[in-house]
Protein backbone atom coordinates (compact mmCIF):
# COMPACT_ATOMS: atom_id res chain seq x y z
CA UNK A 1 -20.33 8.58 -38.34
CA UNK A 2 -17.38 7.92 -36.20
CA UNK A 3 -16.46 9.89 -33.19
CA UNK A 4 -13.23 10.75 -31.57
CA UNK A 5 -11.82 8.10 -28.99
CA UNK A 6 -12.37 9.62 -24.83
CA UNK A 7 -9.10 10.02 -23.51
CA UNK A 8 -7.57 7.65 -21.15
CA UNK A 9 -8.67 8.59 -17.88
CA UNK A 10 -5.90 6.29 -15.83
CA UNK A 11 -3.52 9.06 -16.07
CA UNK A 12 -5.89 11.44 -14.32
CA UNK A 13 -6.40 9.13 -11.71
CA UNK A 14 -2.86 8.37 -10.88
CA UNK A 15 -2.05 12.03 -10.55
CA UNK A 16 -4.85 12.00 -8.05
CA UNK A 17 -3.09 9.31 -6.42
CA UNK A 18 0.26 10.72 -6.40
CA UNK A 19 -1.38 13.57 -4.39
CA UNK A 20 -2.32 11.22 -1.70
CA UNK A 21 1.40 9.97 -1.64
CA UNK A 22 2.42 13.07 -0.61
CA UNK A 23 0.28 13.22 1.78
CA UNK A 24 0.85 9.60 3.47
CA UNK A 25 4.80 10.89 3.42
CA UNK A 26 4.21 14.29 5.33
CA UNK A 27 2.28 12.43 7.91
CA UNK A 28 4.84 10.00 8.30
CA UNK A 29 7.69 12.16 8.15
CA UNK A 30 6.46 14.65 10.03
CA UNK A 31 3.69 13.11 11.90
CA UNK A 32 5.39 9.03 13.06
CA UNK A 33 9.13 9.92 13.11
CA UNK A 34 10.98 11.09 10.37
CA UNK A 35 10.19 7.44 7.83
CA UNK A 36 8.16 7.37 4.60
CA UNK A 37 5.44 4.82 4.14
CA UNK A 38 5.05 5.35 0.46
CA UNK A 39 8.33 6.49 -0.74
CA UNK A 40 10.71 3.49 -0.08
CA UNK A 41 13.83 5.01 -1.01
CA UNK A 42 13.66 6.90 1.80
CA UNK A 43 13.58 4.42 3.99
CA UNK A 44 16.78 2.27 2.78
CA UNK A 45 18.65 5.75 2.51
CA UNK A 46 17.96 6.24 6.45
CA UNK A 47 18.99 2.61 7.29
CA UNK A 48 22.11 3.14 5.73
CA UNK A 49 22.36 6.12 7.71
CA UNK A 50 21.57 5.05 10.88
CA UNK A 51 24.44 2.08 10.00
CA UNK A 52 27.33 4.58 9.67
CA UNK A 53 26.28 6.10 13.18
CA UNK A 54 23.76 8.66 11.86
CA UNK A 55 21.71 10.30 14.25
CA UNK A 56 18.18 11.10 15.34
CA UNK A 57 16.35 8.38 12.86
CA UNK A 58 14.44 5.70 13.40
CA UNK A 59 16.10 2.29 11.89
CA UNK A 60 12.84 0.46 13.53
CA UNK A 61 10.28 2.23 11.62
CA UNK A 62 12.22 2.29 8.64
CA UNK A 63 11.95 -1.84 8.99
CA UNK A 64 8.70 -1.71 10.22
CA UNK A 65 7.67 0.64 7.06
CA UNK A 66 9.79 -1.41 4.25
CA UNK A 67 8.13 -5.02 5.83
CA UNK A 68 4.81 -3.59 5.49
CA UNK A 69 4.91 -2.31 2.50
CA UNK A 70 6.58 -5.29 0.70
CA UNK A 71 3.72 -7.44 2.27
CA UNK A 72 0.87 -4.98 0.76
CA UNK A 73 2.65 -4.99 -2.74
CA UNK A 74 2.86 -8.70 -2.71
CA UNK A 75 -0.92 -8.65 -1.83
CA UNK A 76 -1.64 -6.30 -4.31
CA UNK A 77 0.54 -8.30 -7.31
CA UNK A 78 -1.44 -11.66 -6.19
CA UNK A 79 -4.92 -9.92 -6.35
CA UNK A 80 -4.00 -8.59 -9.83
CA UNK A 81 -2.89 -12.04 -10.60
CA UNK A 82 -5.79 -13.98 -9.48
CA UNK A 83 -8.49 -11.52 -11.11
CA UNK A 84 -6.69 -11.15 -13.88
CA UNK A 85 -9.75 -11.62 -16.05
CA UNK A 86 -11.93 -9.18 -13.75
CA UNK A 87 -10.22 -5.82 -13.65
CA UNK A 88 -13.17 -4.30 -12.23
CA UNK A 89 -12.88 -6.23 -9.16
CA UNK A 90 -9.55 -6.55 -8.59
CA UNK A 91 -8.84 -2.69 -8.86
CA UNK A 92 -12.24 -1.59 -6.98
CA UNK A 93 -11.11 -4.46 -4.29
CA UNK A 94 -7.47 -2.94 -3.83
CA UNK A 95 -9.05 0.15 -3.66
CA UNK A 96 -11.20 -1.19 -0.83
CA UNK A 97 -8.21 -3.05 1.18
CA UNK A 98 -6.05 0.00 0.92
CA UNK A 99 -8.31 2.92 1.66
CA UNK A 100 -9.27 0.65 4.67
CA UNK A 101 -6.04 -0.08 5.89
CA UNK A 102 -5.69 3.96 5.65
CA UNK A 103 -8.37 3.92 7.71
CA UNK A 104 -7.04 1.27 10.55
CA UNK A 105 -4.02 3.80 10.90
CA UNK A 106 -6.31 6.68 10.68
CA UNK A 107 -8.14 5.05 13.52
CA UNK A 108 -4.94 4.22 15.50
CA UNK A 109 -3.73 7.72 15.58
CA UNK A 110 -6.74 8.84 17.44
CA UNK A 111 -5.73 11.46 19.96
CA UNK A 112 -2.21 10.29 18.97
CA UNK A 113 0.85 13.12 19.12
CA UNK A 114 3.33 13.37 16.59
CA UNK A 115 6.42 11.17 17.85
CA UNK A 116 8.98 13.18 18.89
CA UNK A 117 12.26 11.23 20.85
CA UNK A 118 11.33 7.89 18.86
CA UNK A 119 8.39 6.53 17.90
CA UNK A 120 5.52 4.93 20.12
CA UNK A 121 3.99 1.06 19.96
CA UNK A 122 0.80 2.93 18.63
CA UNK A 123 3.34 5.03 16.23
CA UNK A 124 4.26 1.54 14.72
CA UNK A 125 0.94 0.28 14.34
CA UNK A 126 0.29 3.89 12.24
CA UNK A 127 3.09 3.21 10.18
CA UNK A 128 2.49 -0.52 9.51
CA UNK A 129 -0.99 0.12 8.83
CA UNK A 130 -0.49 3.19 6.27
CA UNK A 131 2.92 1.28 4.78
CA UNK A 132 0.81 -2.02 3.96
CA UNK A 133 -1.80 0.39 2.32
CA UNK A 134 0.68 1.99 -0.13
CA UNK A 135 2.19 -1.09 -0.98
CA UNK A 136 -1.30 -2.75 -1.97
CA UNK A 137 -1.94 0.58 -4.38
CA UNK A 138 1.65 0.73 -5.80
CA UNK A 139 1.27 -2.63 -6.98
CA UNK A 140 -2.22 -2.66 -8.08
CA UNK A 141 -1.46 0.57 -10.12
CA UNK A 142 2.13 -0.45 -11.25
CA UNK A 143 0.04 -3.51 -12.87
CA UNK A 144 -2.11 -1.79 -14.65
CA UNK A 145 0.70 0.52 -16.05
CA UNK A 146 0.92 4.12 -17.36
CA UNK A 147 2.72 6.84 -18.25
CA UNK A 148 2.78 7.96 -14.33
CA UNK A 149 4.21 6.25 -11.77
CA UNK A 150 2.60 7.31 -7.98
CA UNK A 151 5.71 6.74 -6.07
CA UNK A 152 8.88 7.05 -8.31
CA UNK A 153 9.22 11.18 -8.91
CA UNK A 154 12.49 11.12 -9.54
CA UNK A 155 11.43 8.68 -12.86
CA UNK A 156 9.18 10.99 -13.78
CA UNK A 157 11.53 13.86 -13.95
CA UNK A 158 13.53 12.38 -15.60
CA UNK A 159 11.46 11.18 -18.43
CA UNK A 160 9.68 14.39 -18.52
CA UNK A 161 13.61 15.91 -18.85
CA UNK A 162 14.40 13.36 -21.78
CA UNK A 163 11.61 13.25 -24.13
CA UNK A 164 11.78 17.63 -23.74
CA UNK A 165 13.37 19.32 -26.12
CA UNK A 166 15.76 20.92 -23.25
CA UNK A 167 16.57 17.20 -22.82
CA UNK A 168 17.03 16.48 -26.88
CA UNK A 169 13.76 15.21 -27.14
CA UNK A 170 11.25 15.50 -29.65
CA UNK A 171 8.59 15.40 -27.27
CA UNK A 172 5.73 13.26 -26.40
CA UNK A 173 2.66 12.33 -25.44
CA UNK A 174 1.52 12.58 -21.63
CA UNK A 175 4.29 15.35 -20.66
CA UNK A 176 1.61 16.79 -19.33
CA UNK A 177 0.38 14.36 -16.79
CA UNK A 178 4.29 14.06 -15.41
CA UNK A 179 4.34 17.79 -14.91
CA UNK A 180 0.82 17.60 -13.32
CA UNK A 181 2.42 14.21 -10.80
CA UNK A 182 5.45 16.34 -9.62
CA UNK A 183 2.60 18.95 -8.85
CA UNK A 184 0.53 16.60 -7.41
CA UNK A 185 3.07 14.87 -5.21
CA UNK A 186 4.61 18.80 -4.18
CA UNK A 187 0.40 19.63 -3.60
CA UNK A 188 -0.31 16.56 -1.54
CA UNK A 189 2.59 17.19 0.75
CA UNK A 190 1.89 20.66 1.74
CA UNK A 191 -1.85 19.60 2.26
CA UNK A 192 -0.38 16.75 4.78
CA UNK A 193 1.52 18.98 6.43
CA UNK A 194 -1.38 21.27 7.06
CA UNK A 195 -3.63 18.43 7.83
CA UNK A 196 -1.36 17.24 10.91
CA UNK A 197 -2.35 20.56 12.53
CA UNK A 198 -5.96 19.04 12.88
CA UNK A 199 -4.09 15.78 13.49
CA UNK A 200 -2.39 12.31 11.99
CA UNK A 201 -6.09 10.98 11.73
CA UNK A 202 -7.62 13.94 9.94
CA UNK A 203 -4.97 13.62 7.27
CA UNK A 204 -4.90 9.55 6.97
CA UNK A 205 -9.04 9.83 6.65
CA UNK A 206 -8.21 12.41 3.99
CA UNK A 207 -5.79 9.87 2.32
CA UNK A 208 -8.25 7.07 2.34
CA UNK A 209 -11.13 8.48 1.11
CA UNK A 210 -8.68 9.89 -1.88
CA UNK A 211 -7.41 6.51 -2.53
CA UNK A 212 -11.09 5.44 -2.48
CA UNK A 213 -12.24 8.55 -5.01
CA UNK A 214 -9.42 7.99 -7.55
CA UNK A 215 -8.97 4.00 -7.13
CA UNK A 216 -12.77 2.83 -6.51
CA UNK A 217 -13.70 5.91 -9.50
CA UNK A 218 -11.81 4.27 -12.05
CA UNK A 219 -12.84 0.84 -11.35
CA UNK A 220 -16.50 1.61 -11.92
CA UNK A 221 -16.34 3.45 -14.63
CA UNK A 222 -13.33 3.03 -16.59
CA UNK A 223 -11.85 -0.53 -15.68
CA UNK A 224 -10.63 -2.21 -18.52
CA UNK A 225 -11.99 -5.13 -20.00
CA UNK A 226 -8.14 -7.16 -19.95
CA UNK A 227 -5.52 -6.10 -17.48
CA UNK A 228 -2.30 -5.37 -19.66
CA UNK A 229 0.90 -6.97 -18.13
CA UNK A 230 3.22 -5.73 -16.03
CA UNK A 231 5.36 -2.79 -16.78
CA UNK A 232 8.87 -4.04 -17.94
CA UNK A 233 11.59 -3.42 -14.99
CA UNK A 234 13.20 -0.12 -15.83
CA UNK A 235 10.29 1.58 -17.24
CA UNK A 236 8.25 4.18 -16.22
């Protein structure tokens, strides 16, 4: 007697994820002066800013935030590459590095204001800390790949757009997971925000331990057996 196939519980997790995006951007918008540690496109869009003469940003932390997160996405695309043949590992051991380095900034930000007039040394070490994190889980998760990417909404609308029938589409499977991500992302930011009223640690512990839940969570029960390659550049 055969039984019906368990749906694929990635996409669940990655909405989960996307969540904790938006709440790594409202601290660091809000919270370490007015950069995003997840969302990179941010970032370059305020460094061209602050080239034309744009003012009150932060060109440094925009750096500071695209260095670290390049470094934690090449980390994360060598883990993925050495345990290629142990997915269970590699994704419960990026879960691990990131939700730690989460934790560093988290740790960091003790007692620590939001920066107001430019950030402070301890301000950089928050957003280096919480940058290299998101770049270890964007590149561990954009390995694995999916129907839901954690850190590109605007891809997401758009695809949702396209395969609707608003869009000419005939639709498809998963349009419910994108709607849930731009949810997710809108959810995670308001909860950021609210956190930073406790303070930038409360939020970034927050952020770790979902990393941890939705990351470590699918690694022990749901890793697969081969790690498909990488999604094709261009695709969702």
């Amino acid at each position: 007697m055969s039984t019906a196939a368990s749906p694929d519980p990635l996409p669940r997790a990655l909405v989960a994820l996307t969540a904790v995006t938006g709440i790594v951007d409202a601290v660091a918008f809000l919270g370490l002066g007015q950069i995003f540690t997840a969302f990179m496109t941010g970032n370059i869009l305020f460094l061209g800013f602050a080239l034309a003469g744009g003012e009150g940003l932060a060109p440094l932390g925009s750096l500071t935030a695209l260095a670290a997160f390049f470094t934690g996405a090449v980390a994360g695309s060598r883990l993925g590459a050495a345990w290629q043949t142990r997915p269970r590992r590699w994704v419960l051991g990026s879960a691990v590095v990131a939700a730690t380095l989460l934790v560093i900034g988290a740790l960091c930000a003790i007692g620590l204001p939001s920066a107001t007039g430019g950030p402070s040394p301890r301000h950089y070490a928050v957003i280096a800390s919480t940058a290299l994190a998101m770049g270890v889980r964007s590149a561990t998760m954009w390995r694995l790949g999916s129907v839901l990417n954690t850190t590109l909404v605007t891809g997401t609308l758009v695809t949702l757009i396209r395969y609707s029938s608003l869009g000419g589409g005939t639709g498809a499977p998963n349009q419910g997971y994108r709607v849930a991500g731009l949810v997710a992302v809108l959810t995670g930011a308001a909860i950021g925000t609210l956190l930073l009223r406790v303070g930038i640690t409360a939020a970034l512990l927050v952020a770790a331990a979902g990393v941890l839940a939705a990351m470590g969570g699918y690694a022990l029960r749901h890793a697969p057996r081969q790690v498909p390659p990488p999604t094709p550049a261009g695709a969702e």
